[in-house]
Protein backbone atom coordinates (compact mmCIF):
# COMPACT_ATOMS: atom_id res chain seq x y z
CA UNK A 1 0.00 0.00 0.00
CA UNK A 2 1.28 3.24 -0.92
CA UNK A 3 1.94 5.17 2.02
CA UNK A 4 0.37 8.54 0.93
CA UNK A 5 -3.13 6.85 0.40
CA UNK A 6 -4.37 7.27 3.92
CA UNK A 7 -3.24 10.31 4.28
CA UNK A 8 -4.65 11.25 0.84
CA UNK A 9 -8.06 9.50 2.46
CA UNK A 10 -7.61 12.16 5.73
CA UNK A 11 -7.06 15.13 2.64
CA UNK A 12 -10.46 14.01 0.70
CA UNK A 13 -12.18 13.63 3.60
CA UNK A 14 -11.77 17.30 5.06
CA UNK A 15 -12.59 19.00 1.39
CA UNK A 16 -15.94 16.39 2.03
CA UNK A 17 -16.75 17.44 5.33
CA UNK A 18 -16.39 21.35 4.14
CA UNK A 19 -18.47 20.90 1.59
CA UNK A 20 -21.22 18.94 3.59
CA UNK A 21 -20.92 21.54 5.94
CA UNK A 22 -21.56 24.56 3.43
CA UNK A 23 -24.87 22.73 2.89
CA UNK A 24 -26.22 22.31 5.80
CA UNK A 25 -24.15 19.43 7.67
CA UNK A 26 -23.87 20.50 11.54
CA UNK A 27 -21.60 17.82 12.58
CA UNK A 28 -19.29 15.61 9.83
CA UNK A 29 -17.42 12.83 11.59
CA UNK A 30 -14.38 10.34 10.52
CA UNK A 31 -14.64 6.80 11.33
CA UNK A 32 -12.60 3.68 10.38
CA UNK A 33 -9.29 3.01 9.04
CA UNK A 34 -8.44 6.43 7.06
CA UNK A 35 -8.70 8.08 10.94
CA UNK A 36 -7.04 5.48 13.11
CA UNK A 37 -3.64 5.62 12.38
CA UNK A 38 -3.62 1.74 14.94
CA UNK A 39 -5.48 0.53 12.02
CA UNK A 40 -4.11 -0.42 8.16
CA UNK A 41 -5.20 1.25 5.39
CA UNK A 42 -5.25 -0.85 2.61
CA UNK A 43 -6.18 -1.06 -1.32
CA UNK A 44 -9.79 -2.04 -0.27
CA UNK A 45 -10.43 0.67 2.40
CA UNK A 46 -12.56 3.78 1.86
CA UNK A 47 -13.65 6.69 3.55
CA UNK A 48 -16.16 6.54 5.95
CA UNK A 49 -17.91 10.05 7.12
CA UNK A 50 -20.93 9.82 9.58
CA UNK A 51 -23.20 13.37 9.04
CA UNK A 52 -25.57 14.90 11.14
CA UNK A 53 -27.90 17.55 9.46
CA UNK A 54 -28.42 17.01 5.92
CA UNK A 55 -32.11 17.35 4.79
CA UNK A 56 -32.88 13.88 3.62
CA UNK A 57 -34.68 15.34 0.44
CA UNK A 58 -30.83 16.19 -0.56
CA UNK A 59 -28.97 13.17 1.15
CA UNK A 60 -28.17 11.39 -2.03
CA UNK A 61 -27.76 14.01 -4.32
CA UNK A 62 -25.44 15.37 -1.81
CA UNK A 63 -23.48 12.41 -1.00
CA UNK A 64 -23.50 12.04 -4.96
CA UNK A 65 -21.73 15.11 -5.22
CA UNK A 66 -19.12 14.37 -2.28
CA UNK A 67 -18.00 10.82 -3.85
CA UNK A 68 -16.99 13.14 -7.02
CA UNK A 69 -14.50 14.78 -4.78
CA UNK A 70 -12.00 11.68 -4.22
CA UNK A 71 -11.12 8.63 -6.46
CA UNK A 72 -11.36 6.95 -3.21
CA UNK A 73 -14.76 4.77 -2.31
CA UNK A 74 -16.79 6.60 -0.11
CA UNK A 75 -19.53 5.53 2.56
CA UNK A 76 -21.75 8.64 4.13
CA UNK A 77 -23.80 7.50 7.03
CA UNK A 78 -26.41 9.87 8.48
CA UNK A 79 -26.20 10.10 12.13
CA UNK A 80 -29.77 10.77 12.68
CA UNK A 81 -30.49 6.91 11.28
CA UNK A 82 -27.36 4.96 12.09
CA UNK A 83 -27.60 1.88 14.19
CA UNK A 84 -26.62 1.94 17.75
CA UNK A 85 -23.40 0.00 16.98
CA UNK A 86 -22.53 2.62 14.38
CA UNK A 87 -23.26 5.62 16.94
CA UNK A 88 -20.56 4.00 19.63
CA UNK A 89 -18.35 3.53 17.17
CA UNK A 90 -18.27 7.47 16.41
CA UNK A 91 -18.42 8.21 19.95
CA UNK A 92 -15.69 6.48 20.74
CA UNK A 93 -12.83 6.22 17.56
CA UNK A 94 -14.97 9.01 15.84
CA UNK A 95 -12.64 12.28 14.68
CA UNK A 96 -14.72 15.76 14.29
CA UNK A 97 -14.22 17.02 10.70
């Protein structure tokens, strides 16, 4: 794995996060191996961002738009909807974007 992938993971993920924020996102959250520098990130890993705030009338077309910002693969989980597994795992390895 090319070393410069994660952190070009960490890079994509911040431009994502600003841009979720400057339409509408109140809280955008890293979780998973791009944010946990204990964990590998390999040729199969993406980005995972957990968002709270998006109107769900623009969710996809939003998280549409956000994938075209990285040639990485790119999971965006609402907050507001994610299981209660999903919510302790951004409580506790979560990173605030």
């Amino acid at each position: 794995m090319p070393p410069g992938r994660s952190k070009r993971a960490r890079s994509d993920a911040e431009r994502i996060a600003a841009f979720l924020k400057r339409h509408g996102a109140r809280r955008v959250v890293g979780i998973g191996s791009a944010f946990d520098p204990a964990r590998r990130f390999t040729w199969r890993s993406d980005i995972d961002i957990a968002v709270a705030g998006l109107r769900a009338d623009r969710f996809f077309e939003l998280s549409a738009r956000a994938a075209d910002l990285t040639e990485l693969p790119l999971d965006i989980i609402p907050i507001e909807s994610a299981t209660e597994r999903m919510r302790r795992a951004i409580t506790e390895e979560g990173v605030d974007l």
